[in-house]
Structure formats: structure tokens, C-alpha cells
Protein backbone atom coordinates (compact mmCIF):
# COMPACT_ATOMS: atom_id res chain seq x y z
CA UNK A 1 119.56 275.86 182.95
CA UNK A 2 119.04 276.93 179.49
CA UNK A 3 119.56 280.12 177.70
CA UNK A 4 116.04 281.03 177.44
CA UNK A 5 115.40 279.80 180.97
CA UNK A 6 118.49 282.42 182.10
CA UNK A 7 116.80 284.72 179.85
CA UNK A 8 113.88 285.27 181.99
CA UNK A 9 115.46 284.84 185.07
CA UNK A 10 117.99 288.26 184.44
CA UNK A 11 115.14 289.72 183.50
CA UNK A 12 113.34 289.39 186.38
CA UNK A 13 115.76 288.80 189.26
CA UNK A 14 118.27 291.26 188.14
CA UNK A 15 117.01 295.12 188.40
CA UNK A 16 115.41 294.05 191.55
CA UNK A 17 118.89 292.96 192.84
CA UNK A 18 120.68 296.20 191.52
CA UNK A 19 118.29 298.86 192.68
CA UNK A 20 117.78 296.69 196.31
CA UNK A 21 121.41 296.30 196.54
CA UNK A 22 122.94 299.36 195.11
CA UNK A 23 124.25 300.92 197.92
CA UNK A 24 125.93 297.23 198.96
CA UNK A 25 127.36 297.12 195.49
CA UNK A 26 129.46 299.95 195.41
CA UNK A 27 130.46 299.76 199.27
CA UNK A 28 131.49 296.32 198.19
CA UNK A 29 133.70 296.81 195.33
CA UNK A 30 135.45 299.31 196.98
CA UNK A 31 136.69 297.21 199.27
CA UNK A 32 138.24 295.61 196.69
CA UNK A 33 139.68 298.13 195.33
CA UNK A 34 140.78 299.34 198.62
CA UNK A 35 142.82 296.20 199.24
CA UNK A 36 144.18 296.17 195.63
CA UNK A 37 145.72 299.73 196.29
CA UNK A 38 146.93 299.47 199.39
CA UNK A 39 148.56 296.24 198.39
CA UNK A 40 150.15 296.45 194.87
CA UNK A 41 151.54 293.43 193.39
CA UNK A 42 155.01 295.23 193.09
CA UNK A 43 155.05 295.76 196.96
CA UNK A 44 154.29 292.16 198.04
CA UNK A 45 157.72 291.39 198.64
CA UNK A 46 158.26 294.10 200.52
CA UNK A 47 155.37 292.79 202.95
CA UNK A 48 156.89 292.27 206.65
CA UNK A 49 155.28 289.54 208.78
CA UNK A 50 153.34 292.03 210.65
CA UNK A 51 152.16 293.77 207.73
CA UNK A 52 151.22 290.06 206.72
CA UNK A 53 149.72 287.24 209.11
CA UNK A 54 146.22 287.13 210.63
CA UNK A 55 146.85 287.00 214.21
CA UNK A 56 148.92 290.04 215.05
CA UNK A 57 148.94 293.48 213.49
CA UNK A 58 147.88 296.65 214.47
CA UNK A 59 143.73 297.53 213.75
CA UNK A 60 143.38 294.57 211.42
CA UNK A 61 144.91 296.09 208.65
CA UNK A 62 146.56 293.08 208.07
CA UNK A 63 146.77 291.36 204.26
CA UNK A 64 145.68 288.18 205.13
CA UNK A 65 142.88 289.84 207.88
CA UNK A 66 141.86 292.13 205.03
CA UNK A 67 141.45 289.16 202.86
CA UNK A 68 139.76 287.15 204.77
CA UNK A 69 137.79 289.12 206.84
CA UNK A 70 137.35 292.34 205.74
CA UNK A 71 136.64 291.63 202.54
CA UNK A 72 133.93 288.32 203.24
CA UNK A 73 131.32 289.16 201.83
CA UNK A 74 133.11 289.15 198.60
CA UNK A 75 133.10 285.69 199.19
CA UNK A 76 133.95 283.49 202.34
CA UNK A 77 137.36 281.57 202.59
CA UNK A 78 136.76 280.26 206.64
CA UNK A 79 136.59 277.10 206.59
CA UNK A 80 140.32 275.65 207.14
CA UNK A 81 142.78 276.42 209.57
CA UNK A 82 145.43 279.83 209.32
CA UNK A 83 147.97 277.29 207.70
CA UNK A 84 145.89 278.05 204.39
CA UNK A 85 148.19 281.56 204.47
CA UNK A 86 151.31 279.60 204.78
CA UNK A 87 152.25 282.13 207.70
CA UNK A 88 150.52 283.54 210.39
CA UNK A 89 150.56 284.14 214.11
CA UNK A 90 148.85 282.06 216.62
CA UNK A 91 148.06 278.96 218.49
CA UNK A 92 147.90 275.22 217.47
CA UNK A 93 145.59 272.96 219.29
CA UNK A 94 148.94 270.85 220.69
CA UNK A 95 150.84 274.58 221.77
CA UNK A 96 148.49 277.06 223.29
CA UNK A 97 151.34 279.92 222.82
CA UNK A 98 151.04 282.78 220.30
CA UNK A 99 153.82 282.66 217.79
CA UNK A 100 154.63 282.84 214.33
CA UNK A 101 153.78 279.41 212.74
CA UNK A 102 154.21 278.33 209.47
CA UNK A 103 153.31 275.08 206.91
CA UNK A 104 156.32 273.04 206.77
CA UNK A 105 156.43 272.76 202.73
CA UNK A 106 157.09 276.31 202.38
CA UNK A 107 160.28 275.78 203.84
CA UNK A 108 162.56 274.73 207.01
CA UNK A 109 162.48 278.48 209.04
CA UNK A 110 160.61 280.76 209.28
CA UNK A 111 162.13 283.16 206.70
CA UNK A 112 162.39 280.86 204.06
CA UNK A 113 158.60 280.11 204.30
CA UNK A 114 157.83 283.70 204.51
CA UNK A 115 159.50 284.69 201.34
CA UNK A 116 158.42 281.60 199.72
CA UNK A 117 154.86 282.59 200.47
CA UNK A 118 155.16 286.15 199.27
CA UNK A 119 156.60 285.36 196.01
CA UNK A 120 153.83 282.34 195.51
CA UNK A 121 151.49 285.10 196.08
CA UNK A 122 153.26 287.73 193.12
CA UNK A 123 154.22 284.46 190.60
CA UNK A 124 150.03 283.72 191.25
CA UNK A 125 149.28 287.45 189.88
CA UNK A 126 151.55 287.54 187.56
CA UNK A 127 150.69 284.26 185.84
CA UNK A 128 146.84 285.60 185.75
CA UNK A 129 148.04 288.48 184.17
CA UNK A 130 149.58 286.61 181.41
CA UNK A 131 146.86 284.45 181.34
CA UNK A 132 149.25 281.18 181.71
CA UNK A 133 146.53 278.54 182.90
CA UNK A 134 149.32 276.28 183.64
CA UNK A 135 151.47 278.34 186.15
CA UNK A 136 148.08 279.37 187.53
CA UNK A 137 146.76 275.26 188.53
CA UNK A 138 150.38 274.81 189.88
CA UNK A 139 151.06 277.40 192.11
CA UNK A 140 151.10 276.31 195.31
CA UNK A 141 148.52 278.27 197.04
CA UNK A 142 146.01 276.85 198.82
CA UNK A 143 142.95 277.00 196.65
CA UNK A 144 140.56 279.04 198.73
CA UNK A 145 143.62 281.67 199.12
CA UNK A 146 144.28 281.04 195.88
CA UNK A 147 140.47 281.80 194.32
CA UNK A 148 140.53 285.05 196.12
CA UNK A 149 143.20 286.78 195.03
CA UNK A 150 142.57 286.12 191.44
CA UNK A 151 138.91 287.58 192.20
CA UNK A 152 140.29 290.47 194.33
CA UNK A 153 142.83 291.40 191.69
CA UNK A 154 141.36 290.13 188.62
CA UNK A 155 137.40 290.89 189.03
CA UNK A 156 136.18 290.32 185.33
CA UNK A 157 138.17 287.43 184.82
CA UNK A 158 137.80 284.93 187.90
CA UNK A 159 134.52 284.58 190.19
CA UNK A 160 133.85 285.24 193.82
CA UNK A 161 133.58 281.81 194.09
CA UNK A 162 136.07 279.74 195.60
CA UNK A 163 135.26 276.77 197.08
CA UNK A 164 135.43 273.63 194.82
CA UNK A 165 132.62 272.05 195.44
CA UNK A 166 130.51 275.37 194.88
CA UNK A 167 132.02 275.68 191.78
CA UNK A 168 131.22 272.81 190.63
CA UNK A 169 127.80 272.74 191.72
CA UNK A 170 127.10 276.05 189.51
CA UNK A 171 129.37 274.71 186.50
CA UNK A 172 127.25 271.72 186.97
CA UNK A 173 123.76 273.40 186.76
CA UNK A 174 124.84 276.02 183.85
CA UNK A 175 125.82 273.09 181.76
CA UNK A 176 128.78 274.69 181.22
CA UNK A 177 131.25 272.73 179.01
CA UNK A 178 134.72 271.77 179.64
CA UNK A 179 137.49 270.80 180.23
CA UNK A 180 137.73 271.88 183.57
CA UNK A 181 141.32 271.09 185.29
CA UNK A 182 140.93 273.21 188.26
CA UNK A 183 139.53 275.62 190.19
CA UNK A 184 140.58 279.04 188.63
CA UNK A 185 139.15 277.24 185.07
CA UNK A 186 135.85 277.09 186.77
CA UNK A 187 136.06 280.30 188.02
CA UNK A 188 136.91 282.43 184.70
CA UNK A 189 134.19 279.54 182.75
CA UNK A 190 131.45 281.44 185.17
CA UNK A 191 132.71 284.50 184.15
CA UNK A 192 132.97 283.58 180.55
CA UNK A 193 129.18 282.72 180.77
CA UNK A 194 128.42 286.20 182.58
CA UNK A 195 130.15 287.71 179.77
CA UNK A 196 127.95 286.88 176.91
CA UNK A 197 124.68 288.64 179.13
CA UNK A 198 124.68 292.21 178.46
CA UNK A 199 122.32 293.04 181.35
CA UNK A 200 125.05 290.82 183.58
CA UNK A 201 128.23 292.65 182.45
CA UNK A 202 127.05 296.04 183.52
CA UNK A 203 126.80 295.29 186.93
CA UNK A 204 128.99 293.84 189.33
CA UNK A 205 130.36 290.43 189.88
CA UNK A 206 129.27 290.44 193.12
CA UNK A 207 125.83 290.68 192.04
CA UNK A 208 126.09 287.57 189.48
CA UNK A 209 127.41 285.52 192.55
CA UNK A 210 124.19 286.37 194.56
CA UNK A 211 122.07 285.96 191.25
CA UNK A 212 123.87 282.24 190.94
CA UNK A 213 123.08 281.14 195.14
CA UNK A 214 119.74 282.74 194.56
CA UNK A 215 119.16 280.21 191.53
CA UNK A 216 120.98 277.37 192.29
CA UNK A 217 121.53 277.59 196.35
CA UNK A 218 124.37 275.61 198.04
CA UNK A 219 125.08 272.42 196.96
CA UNK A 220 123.51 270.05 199.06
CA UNK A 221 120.37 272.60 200.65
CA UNK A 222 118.22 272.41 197.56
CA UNK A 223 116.54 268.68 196.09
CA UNK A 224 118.49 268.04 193.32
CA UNK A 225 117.62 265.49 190.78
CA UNK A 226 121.01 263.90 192.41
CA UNK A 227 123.32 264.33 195.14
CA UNK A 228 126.84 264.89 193.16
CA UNK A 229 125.31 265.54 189.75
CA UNK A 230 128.28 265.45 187.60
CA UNK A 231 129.87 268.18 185.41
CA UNK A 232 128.44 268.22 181.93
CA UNK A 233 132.34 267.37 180.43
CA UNK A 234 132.39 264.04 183.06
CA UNK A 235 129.31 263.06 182.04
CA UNK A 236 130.00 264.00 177.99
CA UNK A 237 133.18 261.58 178.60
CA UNK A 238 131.07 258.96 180.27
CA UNK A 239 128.04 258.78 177.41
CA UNK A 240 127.74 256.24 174.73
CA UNK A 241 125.21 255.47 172.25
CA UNK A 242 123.03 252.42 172.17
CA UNK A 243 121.28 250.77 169.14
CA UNK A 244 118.37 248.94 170.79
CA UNK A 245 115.67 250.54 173.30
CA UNK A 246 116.99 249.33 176.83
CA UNK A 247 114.25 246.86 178.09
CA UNK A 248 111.03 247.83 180.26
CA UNK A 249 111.11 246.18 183.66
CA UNK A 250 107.97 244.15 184.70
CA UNK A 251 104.81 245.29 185.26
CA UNK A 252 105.05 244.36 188.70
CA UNK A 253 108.06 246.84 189.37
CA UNK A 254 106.62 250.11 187.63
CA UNK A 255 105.70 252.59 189.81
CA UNK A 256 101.73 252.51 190.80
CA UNK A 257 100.88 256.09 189.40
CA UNK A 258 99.28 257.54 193.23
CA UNK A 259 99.76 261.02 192.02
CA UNK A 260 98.51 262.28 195.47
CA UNK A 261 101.43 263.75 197.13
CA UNK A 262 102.71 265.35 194.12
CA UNK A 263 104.56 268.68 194.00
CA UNK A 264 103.93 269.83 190.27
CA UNK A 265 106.18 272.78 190.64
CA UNK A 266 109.28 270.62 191.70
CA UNK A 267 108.15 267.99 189.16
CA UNK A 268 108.18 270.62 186.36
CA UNK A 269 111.91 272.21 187.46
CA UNK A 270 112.99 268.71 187.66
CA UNK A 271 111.77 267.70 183.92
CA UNK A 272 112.99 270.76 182.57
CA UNK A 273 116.94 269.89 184.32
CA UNK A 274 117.04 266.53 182.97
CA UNK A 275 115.79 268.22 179.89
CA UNK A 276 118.59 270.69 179.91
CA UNK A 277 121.42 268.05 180.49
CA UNK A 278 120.05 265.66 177.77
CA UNK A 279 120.29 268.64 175.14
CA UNK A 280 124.00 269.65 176.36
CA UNK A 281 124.83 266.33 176.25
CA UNK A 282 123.43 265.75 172.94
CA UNK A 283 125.08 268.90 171.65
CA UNK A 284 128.64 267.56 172.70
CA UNK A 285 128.18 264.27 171.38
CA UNK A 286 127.36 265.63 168.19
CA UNK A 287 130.07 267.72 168.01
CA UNK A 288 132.31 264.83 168.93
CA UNK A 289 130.94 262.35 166.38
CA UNK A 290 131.65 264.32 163.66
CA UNK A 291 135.04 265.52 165.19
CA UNK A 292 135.59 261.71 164.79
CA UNK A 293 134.57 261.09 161.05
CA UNK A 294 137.28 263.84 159.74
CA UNK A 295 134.41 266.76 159.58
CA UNK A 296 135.74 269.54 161.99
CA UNK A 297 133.82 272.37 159.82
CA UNK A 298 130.51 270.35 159.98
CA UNK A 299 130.95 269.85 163.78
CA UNK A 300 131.67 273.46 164.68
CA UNK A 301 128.43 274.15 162.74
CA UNK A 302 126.54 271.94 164.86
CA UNK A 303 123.62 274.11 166.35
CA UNK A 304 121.14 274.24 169.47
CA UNK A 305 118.35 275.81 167.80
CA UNK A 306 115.87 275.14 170.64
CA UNK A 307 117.89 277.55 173.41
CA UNK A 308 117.00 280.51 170.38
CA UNK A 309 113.98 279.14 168.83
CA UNK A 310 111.90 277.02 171.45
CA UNK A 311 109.08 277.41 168.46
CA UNK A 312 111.87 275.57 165.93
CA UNK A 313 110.01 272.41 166.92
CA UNK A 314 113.16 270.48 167.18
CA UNK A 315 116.15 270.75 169.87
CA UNK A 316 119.64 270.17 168.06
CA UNK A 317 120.19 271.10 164.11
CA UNK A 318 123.52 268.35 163.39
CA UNK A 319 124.64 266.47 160.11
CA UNK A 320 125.25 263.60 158.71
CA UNK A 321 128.41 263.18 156.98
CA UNK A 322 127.98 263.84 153.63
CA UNK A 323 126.66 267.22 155.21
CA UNK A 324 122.68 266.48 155.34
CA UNK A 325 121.05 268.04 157.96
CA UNK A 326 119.79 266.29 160.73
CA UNK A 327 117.40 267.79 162.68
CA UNK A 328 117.16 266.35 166.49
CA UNK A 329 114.53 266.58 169.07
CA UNK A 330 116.02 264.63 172.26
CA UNK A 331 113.92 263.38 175.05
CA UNK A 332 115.75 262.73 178.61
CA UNK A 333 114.99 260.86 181.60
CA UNK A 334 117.12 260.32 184.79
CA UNK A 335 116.32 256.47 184.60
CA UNK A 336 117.56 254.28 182.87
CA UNK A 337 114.49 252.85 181.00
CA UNK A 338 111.89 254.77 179.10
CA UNK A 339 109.21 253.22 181.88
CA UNK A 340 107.92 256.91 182.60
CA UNK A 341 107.72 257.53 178.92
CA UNK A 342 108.27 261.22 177.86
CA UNK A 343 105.99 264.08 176.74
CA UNK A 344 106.07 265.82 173.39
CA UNK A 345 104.33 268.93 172.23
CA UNK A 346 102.11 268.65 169.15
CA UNK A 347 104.29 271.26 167.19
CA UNK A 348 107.45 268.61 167.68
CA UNK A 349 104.85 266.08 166.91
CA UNK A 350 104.25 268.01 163.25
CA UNK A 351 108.18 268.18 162.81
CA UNK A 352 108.74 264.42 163.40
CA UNK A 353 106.57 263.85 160.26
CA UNK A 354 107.38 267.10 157.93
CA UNK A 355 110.89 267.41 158.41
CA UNK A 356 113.45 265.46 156.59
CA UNK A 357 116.15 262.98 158.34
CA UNK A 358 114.11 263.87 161.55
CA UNK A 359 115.85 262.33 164.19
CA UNK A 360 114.54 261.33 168.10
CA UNK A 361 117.28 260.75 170.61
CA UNK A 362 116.27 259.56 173.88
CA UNK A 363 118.89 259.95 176.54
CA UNK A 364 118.72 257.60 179.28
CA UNK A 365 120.32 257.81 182.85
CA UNK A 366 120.75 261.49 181.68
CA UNK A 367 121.80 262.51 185.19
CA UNK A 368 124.57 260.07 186.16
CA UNK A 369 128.34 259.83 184.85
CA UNK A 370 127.45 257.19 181.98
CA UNK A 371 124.31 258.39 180.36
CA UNK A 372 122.92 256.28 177.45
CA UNK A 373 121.81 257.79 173.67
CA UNK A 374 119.29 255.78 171.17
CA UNK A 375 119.40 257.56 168.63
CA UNK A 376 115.72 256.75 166.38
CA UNK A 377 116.15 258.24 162.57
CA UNK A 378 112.67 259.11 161.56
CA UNK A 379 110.46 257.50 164.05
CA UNK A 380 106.82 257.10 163.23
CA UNK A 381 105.45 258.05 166.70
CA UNK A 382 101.63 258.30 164.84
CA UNK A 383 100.54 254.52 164.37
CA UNK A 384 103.86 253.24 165.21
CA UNK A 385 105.06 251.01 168.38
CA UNK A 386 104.36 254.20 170.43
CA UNK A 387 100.83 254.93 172.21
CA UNK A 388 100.08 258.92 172.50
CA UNK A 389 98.26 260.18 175.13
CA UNK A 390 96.54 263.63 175.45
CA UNK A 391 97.75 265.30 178.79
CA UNK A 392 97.13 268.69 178.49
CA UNK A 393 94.65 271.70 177.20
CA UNK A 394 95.19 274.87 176.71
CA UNK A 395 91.74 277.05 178.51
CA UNK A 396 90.82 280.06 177.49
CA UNK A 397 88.00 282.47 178.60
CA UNK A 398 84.94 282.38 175.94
């Protein structure tokens, strides 16, 4: 989703979540910072099994309980089995006696795991408090466990979201760019993102990770343009340009254009996703290509005019490298011909004759992991190889 598209969306979607939600918010964060206070880092290794596992303890007061449990609906880590705490007290499907139990990594008794655990658990805050990305991918957590502390302790840095694969699917449909090593990356790149909306920072991040399932659902329960759509910095890596058009298949193979069943609405989000990805994707190579002729200050100057001028009549403002500009308007489609064609508006029509070094790039299989760039320098799209066809009017009331 693009920045103008997010635009409207906080606008909308966000008072009505703060004012219907207010009284959730607070309760919410308080559990938070109830857990935070009644377990300081500097008293984690003090911790005693029963002030630890799930399983035993008395009143659930427990810091794994608390963690999990307590404190779900600042995001869910069920989903595996209690070995995910290293330690806790309970049955295995093999032994249906109650005992302490613990992953064999963490050590070869019981003790040894324990304390290995709790200092895992300290080294984890610590490093987050430094901000050392590297200790933080290599402690040994498990990454759900892992996700939640850094949210629990660490609230505008890391996201309430903690499963891979959700993070992933938002990282994916923000267009967010990469690298992305980990989970915990993902995590602060949301909040990164959150960070540059005003009307986002002032409220809670429990409210942004509602706003985010509310716009992009679970991965898998909404139709997607594709199952597994990659992240933008996969699919970045995987892009290369082309110098000839890739060839139209047969007539016989087109589709037959029975518009009956057509949902317009879905059609329209769809269009505008592949649009969004084509532009990102665009944007990095850009960057890149210059990167690679020895012009760093030209490539950090490369802009995307269209997410703060849709009226700009082009997409992507880049440069040659003798510093020209080169204004880009880029066209996507998810297949990997232009057999569907694409649609252009009659003020990017105007700029592809009146600007100078006017360039079209047409980004083919724009949703996979090797996407395909023509790029067309000042293409005559008026009496030219291309046929225009009027698809739309604007009505107005006489």
C-alpha cells in the first residue's frame, strides 16, 4: 500500500478505533506495564522456578503465564508446545506425570537449563537496549518468546507481532524495504513505518497492530494477488531488466474478455497492489543502478514523486548519469506478458509527450520473486505501435 493510500486509511480507520477502543487501550498497556514492573530486568536472575514456569505457581502470577496468557491480547504466542520457555512444569505426550521439564540444549539438568534460560532472557533485553541487532538474531530464544519480550519491554521499538509469517505478510504488503535478517528486524521496520505517521505515534501500538489485521488480515484468509507474495527486498534481489518487449502469446490462448462475473472492487484493490509493488520495485532498482555506476549522491536523490504528488503525472523522478533527470511512469502487471495491456490516465498521457527523457517502465511478473523491467525512453504511445482505447468518463450532473 502506498503512502497516499495509508493516508486515507489513518484518516478514516483511526479515530474510530481510538474513541471505540479507548477504554481497551489503556487497560491494555497497563498490562504491560504491569508485567514490566513486577518483573525488572535486574531481578530475572533472581526468578525461582515457581516464580517462573507455566504449569505450577500460585494464582497465575507466573512470568511465563503472565506472558503468555495474561497478557494475549497484546499479541498471541500459543501455538507451540511449553518447550518454547525452555522450562516449565507439566506433562509430555510419552509421560503423563507433572514435573519440571526442560529443552535439552539449554543444558544437561535441570539447573543448568534454568539459569541458562534466565540469563538468555536478560542478555535478550539487554542487547535491545543497546540496540546490537546481532546479539539480538542470535540469542537463543525461541522466536515467538523472543518477539514478546522485546514488545513487552521495548513498546516503541519492536511490534506486537510475532509470528514470522505474519510479519512477513505485513512487511510484504507495506512494501517495506530491506534487508530483513530476522524477526525482531521486521518487527522494529513496522515500527519504523508507524513512526513517520503522526496520527499513528500518538496512540498505542496496540492500536497500529489492529489497524494492520484490519487492512491486511491474516495471511492466507484474504485473496491475495498470490499465495506467498514475496518481500519487496527478495523480489528487488530477484528483478532484472529486459531490452525487448517479452512476446504476446497466441490469440488462441488470451483470455476471452466474459466480463460477467466480475468483482470491480477486488479488481481495482488488485491493480492498485501490483501497482504499488511495480513502483517500490522500480524505486530500488533505481537506486541500485546508479549505486552501480559510482553515483551514490544521485541515487540517494532518487525520488517517488507519485506517493506525494499523484497529480505529478509521472511515478519515479531518477537520473541518468551525467545527472539528467529522468522522469518515470511505470506500469505493472502480475503476468508475465503485456497481454492485458495497462491503463494510463490522460494527464500521464500529456507528460509522456511534454516532459523531457520521459521514460515508461513496464514491470512484468511484478508479483513473483524474479520480476522483469523494460525500460521504454520516450515512447510515442500517440500514433506509435500502441492502440489507445477510451475506458472511462468522468459524469457530472448538468
Amino acid at each position: 500500500m502506498n503512502r497516499l493510500q495509508m493516508h486515507d486509511e489513518i484518516t478514516k480507520r483511526v479515530p474510530t478505533l481510538a474513541e471505540l477502543g479507548k477504554d481497551d487501550w489503556k487497560r491494555l498497556d497497563s498490562l504491560r506495564v504491569s508485567f514490566v514492573s513486577d518483573f525488572p530486568i535486574k531481578q530475572i536472575p533472581a526468578l525461582t522456578l515457581d516464580q517462573y514456569v507455566i504449569g505450577k505457581g500460585a494464582d497465575h502470577r507466573t512470568f511465563c503465564y503472565r506472558m503468555e496468557r495474561e497478557t494475549r491480547e497484546l499479541g498471541h504466542i500459543f501455538g507451540a508446545t511449553a518447550f518454547k520457555f525452555g522450562v516449565y512444569y507439566g506433562r509430555t505426550k510419552r509421560n503423563s506425570s507433572k514435573q519440571f521439564r526442560f529443552a535439552a540444549h539449554w543444558g544437561s539438568n535441570l539447573k543448568e537449563a534454568f539459569s541458562s534460560v534466565k540469563r538468555a532472557i536478560v542478555d535478550l533485553l539487554q542487547a535491545a537496549k543497546k540496540a546490537d541487532v546481532q546479539a539480538v538474531d542470535n540469542n537463543p530464544l525461541s522466536r515467538m518468546v523472543k518477539g514478546k519480550l522485546l514488545f513487552l519491554y521495548y513498546p516503541d521499538e519492536f511490534a506486537p507481532v510475532y509470528s514470522k509469517e505474519h510479519l512477513e505478510h505485513f512487511v510484504a504488503a507495506l512494501d517495506l524495504p530491506g534487508p530483513f535478517d530476522s524477526g525482531a528486524e521486521m518487527q522494529q521496520a513496522l515500527m519504523k513505518y508507524r513512526a513517520t505517521w503522526p496520527q499513528l505515534r500518538r496512540q498505542p501500538a496496540t492500536l497500529y497492530m489492529r489497524l494492520l489485521y484490519d487492512l491486511f488480515g491474516y495471511p492466507g484468509t484474504i485473496d491475495r494477488l498470490s499465495k506467498g507474495e514475496p518481500l519487496l527486498q527478495d523480489a528487488v534481489v530477484g528483478a532484472q531488466f529486459i531490452s525487448e518487449m517479452p512476446p504476446l502469446p497466441s490469440k488462441t490462448n488470451r483470455a476471452t474478455g466474459d466480463h460477467d462475473a466480475i468483482d470491480f472492487a477486488k479488481q481495482e484493490s488488485q491493480r492498485k497492489r501490483i501497482g504499488d509493488r511495480g513502483e517500490a520495485l522500480v524505486l530500488a532498482k533505481e537506486k541500485e543502478r546508479l549505486l552501480q555506476a559510482g553515483k551514490p549522491s544521485l541515487s540517494a536523490c532518487v525520488d517517488h514523486v507519485s506517493s506525494k504528488n499523484p497529480s505529478a503525472g509521472f511515478d519515479i523522478l531518477s537520473f541518468d548519469e551525467d545527472g539528467r533527470e529522468r522522469p518515470i511512469e511505470v506500469k505493472a502487471t502480475s503476468d508475465a506478458t503485456l497481454v492485458r495491456g495497462f491503463y494510463i490516465t490522460s494527464n500521464e498521457l500529456e507528460k509522456s509527450t511534454t516532459l523531457e527523457n520521459y521514460h515508461l517502465y513496464i514491470v512484468f511478473s511484478a508479483m513473483s520473486k524474479k520480476p522483469q523491467i523494460l525500460s521504454i525512453p520516450n515512447p510515442k504511445l500517440r500514433g506509435g505501435s500502441y492502440i489507445l482505447q477510451p475506458l472511462t468518463y468522468r459524469v457530472t450532473i448538468s
